[in-house]
Protein backbone atom coordinates (compact mmCIF):
# COMPACT_ATOMS: atom_id res chain seq x y z
CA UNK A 1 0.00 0.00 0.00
CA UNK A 2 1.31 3.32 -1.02
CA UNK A 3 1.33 6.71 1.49
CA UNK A 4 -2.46 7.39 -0.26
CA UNK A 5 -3.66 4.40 0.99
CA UNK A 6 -3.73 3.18 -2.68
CA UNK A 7 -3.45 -0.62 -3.90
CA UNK A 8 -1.93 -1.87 -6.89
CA UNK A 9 -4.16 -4.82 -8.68
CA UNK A 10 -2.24 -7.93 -9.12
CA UNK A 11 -2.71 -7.81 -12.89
CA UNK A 12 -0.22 -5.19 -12.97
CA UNK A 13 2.45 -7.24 -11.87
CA UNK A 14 1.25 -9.91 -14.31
CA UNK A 15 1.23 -7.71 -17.55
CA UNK A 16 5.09 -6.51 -15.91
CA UNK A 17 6.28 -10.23 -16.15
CA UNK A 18 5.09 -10.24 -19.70
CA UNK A 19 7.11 -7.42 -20.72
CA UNK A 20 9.91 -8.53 -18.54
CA UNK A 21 10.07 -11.53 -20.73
CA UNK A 22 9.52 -9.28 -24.03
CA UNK A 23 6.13 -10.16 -25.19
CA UNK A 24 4.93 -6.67 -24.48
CA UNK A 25 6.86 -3.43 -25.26
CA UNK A 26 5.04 -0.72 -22.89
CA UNK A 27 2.38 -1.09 -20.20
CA UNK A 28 0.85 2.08 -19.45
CA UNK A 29 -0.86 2.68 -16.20
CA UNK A 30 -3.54 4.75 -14.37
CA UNK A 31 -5.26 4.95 -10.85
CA UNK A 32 -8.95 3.57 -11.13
CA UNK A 33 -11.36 6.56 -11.15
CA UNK A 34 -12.24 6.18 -7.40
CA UNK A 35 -8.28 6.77 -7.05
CA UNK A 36 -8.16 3.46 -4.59
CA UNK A 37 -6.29 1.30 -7.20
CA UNK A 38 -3.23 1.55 -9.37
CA UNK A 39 -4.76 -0.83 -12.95
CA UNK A 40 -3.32 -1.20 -16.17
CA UNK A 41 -4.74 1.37 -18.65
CA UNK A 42 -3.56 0.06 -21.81
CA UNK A 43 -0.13 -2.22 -23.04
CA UNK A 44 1.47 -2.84 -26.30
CA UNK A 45 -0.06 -5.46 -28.74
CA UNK A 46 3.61 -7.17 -28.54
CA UNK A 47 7.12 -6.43 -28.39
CA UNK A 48 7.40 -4.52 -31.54
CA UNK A 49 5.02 -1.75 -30.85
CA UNK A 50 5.81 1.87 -32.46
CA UNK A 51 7.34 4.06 -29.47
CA UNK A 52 5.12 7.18 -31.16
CA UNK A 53 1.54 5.46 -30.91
CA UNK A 54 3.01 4.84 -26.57
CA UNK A 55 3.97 8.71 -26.93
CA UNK A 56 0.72 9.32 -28.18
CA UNK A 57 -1.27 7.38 -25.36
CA UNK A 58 0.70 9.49 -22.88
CA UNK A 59 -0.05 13.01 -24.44
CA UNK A 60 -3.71 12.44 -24.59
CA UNK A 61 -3.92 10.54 -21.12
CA UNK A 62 -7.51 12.18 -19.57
CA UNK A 63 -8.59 12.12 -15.96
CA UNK A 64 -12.10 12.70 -13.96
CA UNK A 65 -11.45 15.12 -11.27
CA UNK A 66 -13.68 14.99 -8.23
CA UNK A 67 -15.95 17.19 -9.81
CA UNK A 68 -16.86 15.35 -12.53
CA UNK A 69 -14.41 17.37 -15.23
CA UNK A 70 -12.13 15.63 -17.53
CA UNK A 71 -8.64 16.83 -17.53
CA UNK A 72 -5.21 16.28 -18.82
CA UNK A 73 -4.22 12.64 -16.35
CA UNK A 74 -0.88 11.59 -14.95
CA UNK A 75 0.28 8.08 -15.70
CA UNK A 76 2.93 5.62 -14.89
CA UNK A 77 4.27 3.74 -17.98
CA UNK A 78 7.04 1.07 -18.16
CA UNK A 79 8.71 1.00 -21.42
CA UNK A 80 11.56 -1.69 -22.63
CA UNK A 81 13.95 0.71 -24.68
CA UNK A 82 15.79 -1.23 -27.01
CA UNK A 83 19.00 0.51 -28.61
CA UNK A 84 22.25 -0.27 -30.15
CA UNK A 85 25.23 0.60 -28.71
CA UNK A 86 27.68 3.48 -30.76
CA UNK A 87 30.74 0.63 -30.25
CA UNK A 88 29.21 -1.18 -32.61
CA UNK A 89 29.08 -3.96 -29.92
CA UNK A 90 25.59 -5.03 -29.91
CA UNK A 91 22.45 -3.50 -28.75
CA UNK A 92 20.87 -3.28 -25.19
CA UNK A 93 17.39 -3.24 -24.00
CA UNK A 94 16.21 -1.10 -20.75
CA UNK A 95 13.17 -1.26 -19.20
CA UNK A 96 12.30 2.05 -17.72
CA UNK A 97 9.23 3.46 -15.62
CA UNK A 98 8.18 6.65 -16.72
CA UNK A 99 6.48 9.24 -14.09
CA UNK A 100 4.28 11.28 -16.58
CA UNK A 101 2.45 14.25 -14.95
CA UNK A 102 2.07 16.78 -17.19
CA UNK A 103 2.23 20.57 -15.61
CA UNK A 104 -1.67 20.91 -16.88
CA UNK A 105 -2.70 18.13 -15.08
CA UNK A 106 -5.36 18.52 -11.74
CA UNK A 107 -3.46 19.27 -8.33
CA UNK A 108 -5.06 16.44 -6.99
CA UNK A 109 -4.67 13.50 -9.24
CA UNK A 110 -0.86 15.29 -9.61
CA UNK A 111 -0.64 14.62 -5.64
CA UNK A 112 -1.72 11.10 -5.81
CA UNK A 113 0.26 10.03 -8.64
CA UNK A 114 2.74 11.60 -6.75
CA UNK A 115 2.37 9.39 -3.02
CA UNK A 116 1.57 6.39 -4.82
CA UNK A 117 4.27 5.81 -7.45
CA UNK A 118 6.35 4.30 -4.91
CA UNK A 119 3.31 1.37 -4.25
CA UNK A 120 4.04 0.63 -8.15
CA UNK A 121 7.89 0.99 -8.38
CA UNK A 122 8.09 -1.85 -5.31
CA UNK A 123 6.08 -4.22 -6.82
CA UNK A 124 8.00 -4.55 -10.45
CA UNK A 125 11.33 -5.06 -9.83
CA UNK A 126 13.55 -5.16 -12.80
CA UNK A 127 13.29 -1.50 -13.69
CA UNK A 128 16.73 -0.23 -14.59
CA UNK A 129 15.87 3.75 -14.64
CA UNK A 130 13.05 5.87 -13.41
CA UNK A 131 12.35 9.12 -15.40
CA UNK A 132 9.89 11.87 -14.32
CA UNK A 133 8.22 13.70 -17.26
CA UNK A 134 6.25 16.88 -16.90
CA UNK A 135 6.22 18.18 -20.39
CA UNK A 136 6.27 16.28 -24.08
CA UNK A 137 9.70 17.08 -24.67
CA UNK A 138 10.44 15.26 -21.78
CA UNK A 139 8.87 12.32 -23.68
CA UNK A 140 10.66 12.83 -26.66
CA UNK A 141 12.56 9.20 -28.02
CA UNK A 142 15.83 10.14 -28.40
CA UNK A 143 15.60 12.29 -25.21
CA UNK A 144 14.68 9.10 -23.18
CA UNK A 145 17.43 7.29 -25.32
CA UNK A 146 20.31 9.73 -24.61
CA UNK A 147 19.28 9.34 -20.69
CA UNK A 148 18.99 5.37 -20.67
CA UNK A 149 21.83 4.98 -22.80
CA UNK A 150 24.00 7.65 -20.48
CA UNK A 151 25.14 8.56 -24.27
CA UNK A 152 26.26 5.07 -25.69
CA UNK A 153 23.59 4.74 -28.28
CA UNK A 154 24.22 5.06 -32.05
C-alpha cells in the first residue's frame, strides 16, 4: 500500500512479467477513477510496438477530477527501450518506468500520482531507470534514449 492508501491490482504485476520476458513493449498505467487502485490502462499489442503510438497514449492521457471534469491525467508507464550501442558492440534493451504528470494536469490527481508511485515501483522489480516527465519534450525518443543509454547509443 502506497502513502495514499492506494493498492496496486495484481494484474499489474502480471502484464510486468510479460514485458519482462519481451512479449509486451510498454504497459501504461492509471489509478482507477475512485483513485483506490493503481490498474493497467492500456499495453502494447507485442514487443514490436511503435514508441510514437506509446507517446501518443501518454499526451492524450484524460482524468475525472472529483468534480466530474475531464482533464489532462498523470500516468505511470514502463517502457523496454531497445537501442544499439555506438561501439558497434551489440544493442541493449532497458526497461524504464516513466512518471508522466504533465504541468496541466489537476493538483489532486498530480498529488496522488505523486504518493503512490512508490506502491508501483516496489512491486515490479527489474526496472533499470526511473524518469519523471512533466512536459512532451520530456517524452521525446531520443531524449529518453540519450538518458537510458547515459550517451552510448548510435
Amino acid at each position: 500500500m502506497s502513502q495514499s492508501g492506494v493498492q496496486v491490482d495484481p494484474e499489474c504485476r502480471r502484464a510486468f512479467d510479460k514485458l519482462m520476458s519481451r512479449q509486451l513493449r510498454y504497459i501504461i498505467y492509471k489509478l482507477s477513477d475512485d483513485f483506490k487502485e493503481i490498474v493497467i490502462e492500456s499495453t502494447s499489442e507485442g514487443p514490436t510496438e511503435n514508441y510514437d503510438e506509446f507517446r501518443e497514449k501518454l499526451v492524450n492521457a484524460q482524468t475525472k477530477s472529483a468534480t466530474g471534469a475531464i482533464t489532462k491525467g498523470p500516468r505511470y508507464a514502463v517502457y523496454d527501450f531497445e537501442y544499439k550501442l555506438a561501439s558497434g558492440e551489440g544493442s541493449r534493451n532497458k526497461v524504464t518506468f516513466i512518471a508522466w504528470s504533465p504541468d496541466d494536469a489537476g493538483i489532486k490527481s498530480k498529488m496522488v500520482y505523486a504518493s503512490s508511485k512508490e506502491a508501483l515501483k516496489r512491486s515490479l522489480s527489474g526496472i533499470a531507470v526511473e524518469l519523471q516527465a512533466n512536459e512532451t519534450d520530456d517524452i521525446e525518443y531520443e531524449q529518453i534514449i540519450k538518458t537510458v543509454s547515459k550517451g552510448t547509443a548510435a
